[in-house]
Protein backbone atom coordinates (compact mmCIF):
# COMPACT_ATOMS: atom_id res chain seq x y z
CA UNK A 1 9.44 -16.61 3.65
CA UNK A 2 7.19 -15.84 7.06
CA UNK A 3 4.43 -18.04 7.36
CA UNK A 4 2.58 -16.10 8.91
CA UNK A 5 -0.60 -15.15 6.24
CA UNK A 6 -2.41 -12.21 7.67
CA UNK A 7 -5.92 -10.97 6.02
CA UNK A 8 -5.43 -7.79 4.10
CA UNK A 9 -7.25 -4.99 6.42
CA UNK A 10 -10.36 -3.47 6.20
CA UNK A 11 -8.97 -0.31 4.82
CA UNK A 12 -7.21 -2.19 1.93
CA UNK A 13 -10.62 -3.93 1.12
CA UNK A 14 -12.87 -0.75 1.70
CA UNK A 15 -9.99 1.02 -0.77
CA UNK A 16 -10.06 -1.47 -3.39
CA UNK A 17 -12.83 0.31 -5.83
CA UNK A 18 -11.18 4.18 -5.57
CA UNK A 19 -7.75 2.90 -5.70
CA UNK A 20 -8.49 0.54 -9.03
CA UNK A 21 -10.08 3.45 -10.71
CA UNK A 22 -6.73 5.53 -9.85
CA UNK A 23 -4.86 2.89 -11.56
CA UNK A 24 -7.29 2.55 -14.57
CA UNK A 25 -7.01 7.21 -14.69
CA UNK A 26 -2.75 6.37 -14.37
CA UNK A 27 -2.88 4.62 -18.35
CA UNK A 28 -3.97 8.41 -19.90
CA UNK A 29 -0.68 9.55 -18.97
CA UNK A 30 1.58 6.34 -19.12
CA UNK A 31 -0.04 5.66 -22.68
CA UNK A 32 -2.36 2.46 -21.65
CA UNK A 33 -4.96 4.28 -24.34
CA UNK A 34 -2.78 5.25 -26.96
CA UNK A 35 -2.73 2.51 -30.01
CA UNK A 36 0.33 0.47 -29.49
CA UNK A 37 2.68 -0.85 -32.58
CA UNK A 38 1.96 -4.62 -32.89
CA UNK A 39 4.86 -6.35 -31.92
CA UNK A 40 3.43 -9.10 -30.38
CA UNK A 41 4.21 -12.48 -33.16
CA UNK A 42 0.25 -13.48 -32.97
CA UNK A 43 0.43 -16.19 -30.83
CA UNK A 44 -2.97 -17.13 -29.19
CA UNK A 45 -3.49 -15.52 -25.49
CA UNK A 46 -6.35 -17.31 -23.27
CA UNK A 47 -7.09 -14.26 -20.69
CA UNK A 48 -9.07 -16.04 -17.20
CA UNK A 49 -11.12 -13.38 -15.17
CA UNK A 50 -11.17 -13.58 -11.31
CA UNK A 51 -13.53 -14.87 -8.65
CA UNK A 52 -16.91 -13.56 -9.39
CA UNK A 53 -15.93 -11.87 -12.57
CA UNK A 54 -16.62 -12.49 -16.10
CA UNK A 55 -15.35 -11.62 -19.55
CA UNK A 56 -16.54 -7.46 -18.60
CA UNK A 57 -14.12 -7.09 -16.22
CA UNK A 58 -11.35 -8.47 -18.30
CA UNK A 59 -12.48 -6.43 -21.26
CA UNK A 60 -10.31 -3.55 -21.00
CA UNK A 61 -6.65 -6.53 -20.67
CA UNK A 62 -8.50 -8.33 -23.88
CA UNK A 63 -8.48 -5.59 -25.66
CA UNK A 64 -4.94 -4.24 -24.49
CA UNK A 65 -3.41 -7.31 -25.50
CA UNK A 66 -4.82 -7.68 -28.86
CA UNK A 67 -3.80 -4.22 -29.20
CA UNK A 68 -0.11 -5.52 -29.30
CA UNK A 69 -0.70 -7.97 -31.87
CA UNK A 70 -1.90 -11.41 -30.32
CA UNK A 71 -4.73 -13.55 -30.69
CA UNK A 72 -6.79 -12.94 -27.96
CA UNK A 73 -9.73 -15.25 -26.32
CA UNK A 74 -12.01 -15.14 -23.44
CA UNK A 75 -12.77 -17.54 -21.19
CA UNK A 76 -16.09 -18.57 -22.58
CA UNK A 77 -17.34 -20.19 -19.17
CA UNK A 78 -19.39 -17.03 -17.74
CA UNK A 79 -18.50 -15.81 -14.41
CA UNK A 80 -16.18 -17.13 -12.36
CA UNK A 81 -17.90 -19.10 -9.32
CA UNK A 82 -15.24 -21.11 -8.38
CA UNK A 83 -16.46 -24.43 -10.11
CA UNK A 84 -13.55 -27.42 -10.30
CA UNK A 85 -15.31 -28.63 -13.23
CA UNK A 86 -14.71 -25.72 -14.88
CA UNK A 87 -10.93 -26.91 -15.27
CA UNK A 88 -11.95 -29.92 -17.41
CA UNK A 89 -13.89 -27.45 -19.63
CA UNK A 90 -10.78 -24.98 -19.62
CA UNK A 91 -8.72 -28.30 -21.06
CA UNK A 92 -10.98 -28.45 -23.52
CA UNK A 93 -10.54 -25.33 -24.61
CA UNK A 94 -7.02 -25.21 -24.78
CA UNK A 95 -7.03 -28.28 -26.80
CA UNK A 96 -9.27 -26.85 -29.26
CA UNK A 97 -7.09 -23.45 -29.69
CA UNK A 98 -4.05 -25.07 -29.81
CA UNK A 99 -5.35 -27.92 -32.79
CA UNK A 100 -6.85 -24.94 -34.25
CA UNK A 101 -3.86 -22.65 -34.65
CA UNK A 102 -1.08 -25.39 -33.88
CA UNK A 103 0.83 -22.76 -31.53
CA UNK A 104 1.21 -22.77 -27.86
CA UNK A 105 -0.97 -20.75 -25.50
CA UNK A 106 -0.32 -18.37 -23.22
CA UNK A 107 -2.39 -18.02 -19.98
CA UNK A 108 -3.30 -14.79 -18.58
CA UNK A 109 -5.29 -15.52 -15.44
CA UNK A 110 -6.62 -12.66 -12.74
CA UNK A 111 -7.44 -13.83 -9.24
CA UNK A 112 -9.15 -17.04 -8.91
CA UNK A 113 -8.33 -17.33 -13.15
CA UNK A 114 -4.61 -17.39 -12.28
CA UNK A 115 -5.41 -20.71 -10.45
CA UNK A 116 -7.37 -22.18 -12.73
CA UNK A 117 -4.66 -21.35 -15.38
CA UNK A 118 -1.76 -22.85 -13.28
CA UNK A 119 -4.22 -25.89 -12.93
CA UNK A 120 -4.36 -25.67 -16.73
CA UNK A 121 -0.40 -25.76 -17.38
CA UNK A 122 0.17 -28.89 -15.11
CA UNK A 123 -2.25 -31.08 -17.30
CA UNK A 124 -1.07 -29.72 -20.68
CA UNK A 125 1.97 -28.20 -20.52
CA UNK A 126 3.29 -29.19 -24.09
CA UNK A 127 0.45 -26.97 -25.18
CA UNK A 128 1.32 -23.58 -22.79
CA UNK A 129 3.90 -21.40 -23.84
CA UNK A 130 3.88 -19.65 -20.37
CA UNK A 131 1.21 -18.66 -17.63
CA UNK A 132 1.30 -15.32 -16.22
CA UNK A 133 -0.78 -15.11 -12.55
CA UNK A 134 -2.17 -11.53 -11.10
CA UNK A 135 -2.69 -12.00 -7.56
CA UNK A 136 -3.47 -15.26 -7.50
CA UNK A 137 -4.00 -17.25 -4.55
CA UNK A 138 -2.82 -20.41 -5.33
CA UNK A 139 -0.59 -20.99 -1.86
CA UNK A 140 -2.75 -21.65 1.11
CA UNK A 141 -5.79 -21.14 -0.63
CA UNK A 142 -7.45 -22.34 2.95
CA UNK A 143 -5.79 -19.51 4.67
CA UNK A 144 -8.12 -16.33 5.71
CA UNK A 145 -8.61 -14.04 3.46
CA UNK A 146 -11.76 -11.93 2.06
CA UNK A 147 -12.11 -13.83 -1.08
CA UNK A 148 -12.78 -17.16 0.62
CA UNK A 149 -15.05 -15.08 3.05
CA UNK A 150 -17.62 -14.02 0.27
CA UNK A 151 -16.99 -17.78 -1.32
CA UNK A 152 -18.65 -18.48 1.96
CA UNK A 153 -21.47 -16.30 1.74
CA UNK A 154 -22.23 -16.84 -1.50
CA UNK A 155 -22.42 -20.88 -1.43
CA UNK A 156 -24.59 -20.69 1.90
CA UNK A 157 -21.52 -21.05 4.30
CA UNK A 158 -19.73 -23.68 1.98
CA UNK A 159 -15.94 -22.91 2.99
CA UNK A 160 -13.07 -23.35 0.51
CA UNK A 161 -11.34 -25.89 2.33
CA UNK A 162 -14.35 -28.44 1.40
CA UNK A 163 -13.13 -28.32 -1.86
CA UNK A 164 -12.02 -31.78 -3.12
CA UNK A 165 -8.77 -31.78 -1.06
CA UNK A 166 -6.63 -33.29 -3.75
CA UNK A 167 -7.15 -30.44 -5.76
CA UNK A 168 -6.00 -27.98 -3.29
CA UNK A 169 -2.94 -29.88 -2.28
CA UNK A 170 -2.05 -29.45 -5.79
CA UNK A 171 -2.10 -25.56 -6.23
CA UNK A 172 0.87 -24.79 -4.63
CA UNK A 173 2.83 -27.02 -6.59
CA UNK A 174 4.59 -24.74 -9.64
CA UNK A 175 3.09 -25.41 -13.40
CA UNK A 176 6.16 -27.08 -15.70
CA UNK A 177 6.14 -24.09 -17.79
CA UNK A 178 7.48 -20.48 -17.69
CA UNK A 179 5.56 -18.32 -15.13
CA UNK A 180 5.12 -15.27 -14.21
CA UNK A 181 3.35 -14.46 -10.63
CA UNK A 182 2.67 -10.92 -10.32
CA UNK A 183 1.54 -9.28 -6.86
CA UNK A 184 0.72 -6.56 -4.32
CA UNK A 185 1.36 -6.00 -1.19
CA UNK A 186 -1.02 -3.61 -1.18
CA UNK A 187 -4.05 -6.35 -1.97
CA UNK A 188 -7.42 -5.85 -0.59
CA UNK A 189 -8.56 -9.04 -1.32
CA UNK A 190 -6.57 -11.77 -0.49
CA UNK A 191 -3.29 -11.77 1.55
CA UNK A 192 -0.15 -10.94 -1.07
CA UNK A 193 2.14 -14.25 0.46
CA UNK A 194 -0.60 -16.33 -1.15
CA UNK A 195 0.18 -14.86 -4.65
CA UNK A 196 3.76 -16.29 -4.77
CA UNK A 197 5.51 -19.03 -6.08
CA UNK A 198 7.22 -20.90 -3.08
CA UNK A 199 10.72 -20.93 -4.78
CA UNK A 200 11.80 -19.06 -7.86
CA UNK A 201 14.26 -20.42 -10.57
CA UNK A 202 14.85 -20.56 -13.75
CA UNK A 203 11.15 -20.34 -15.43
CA UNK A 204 9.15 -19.21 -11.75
CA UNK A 205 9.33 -15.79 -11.14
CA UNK A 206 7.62 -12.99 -8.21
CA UNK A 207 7.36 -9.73 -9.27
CA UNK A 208 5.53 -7.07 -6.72
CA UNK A 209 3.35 -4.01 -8.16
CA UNK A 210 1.64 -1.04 -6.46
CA UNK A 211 -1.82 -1.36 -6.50
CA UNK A 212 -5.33 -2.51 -5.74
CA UNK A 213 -6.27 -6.20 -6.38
CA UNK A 214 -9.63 -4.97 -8.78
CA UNK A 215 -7.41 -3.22 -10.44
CA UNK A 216 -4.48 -5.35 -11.43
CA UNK A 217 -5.77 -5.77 -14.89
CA UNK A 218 -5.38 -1.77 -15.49
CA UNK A 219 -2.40 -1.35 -13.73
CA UNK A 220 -0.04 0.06 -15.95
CA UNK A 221 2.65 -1.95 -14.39
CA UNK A 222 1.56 -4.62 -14.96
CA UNK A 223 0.65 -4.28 -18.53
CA UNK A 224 3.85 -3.42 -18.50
CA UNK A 225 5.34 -6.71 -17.69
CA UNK A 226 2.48 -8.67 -19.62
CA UNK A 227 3.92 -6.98 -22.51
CA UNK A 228 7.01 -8.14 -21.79
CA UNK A 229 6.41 -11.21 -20.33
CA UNK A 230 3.95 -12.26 -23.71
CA UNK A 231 7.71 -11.68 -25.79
CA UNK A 232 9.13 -14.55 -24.29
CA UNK A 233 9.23 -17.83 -26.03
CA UNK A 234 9.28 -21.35 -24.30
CA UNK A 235 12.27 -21.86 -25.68
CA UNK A 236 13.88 -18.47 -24.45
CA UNK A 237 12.01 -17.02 -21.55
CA UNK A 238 14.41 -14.56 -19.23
CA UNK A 239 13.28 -13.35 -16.17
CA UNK A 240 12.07 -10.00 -15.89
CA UNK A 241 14.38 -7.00 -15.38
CA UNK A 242 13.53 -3.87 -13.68
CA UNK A 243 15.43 -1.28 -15.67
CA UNK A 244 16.14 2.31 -13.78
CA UNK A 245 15.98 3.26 -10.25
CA UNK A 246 12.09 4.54 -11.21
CA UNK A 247 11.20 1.16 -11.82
CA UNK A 248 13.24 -0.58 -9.00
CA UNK A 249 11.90 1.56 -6.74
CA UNK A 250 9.06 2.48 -7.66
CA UNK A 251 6.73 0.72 -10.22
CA UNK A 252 8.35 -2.66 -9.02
CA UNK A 253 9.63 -2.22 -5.79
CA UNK A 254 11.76 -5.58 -3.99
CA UNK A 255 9.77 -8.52 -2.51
């Protein structure tokens, strides 16, 4: 894979809104409204929202899933700022769901959520059934890109790379579970190579959509392949297969 990480342009960023409410127009005719048949088996589903976001913006996924017959929970930790300590409240979390229903979890984390739910998976991985990221960057977090620039100008000209330096040496490391990273290379917000894992195999998979990054939670794709991807057991997770030349070509076009 080039190295080279490039900022997404300013046409990408300026997009971003238009393009997301395209995507969220594209589920009337590919049936992201219409009631689903629950097929989903019930198992709990912790959905993370992105940097700067809270449970609103992840309302429409929430609902989606539960819609297809899982147990669905926010957060609970407000919006997103970035906090590490929010990971040892995250734990917490996870512990309690998973005493409480005695079933694995499955992570569902947008942006800045997918890292925290990667984070997640590498501290209690006997209690995740899988983690599935949308553009999340977890590799080279330090790199430029427009979500560490408002981090910036938010915190007062605190940069990302400040961060306690262990923890970002440990993001690009893969989570010991099944995973599912989900990107686009047409991203706005952060630069698409920073959405992948660094080496697929048997339970790390890429998988590139069309689309804005504000709108990756009402992408039809890729409820598509949460769908899917929410299916697979620990035990028996496949990889995802992109069936027709529509979808190869299309939908979920080669890396």
């Amino acid at each position: 894979m080039d190295h080279i990480i490039r900022r997404p342009s300013m046409l990408l960023l300026l997009s971003e809104p238009s393009r997301a409410l395209l995507e969220w127009g594209l589920n009337i005719p590919f049936g992201g409204f219409k009631k689903k048949e629950k097929t989903g088996d019930g198992h709990p589903v912790l959905v993370m929202p992105g940097f700067m976001s809270s449970a609103r913006s992840t309302s429409f996924l929430r609902k989606y899933i539960a819609g297809l017959g899982y147990d669905v929970y926010d957060w609970g930790l407000g919006r997103n700022v970035g906090k590490i300590e929010f990971l040892e409240l995250l734990i917490e979390k996870i512990d309690e769901i998973y005493t409480t229903t005695g079933e694995q979890v499955s992570l569902v984390g947008w942006s800045l959520g997918g890292v925290f739910a990667r984070q997640v998976a590498k501290e209690r991985p006997e209690q995740i059934r899988q983690v599935i990221t949308l553009g999340s960057p977890f590799s080279g977090l330090t790199e430029p890109n427009n979500a560490a620039w408002l981090y910036s100008l938010i915190t007062g000209g605190k940069k990302v790379k400040n961060v306690n330096q262990t923890f970002l040496e440990d993001l690009p490391l893969p989570a010991p579970v099944p995973t599912t990273a989900i990107y686009s290379k047409e991203d706005g917000v952060v630069p698409w190579k920073m959405c992948l894992e660094k080496n697929e195999d048997e339970i790390h998979q890429n998988i590139q959509v069309r689309g804005s990054h504000i709108g990756l939670g009402l992408n039809p794709s890729v409820l598509s392949i949460i769908e899917n991807r929410l299916k697979q057991s620990t035990e028996n997770w496949t990889k995802f297969k992109k069936r027709g030349l529509l979808n190869k070509y299309v939908f979920f076009p080669n890396h």
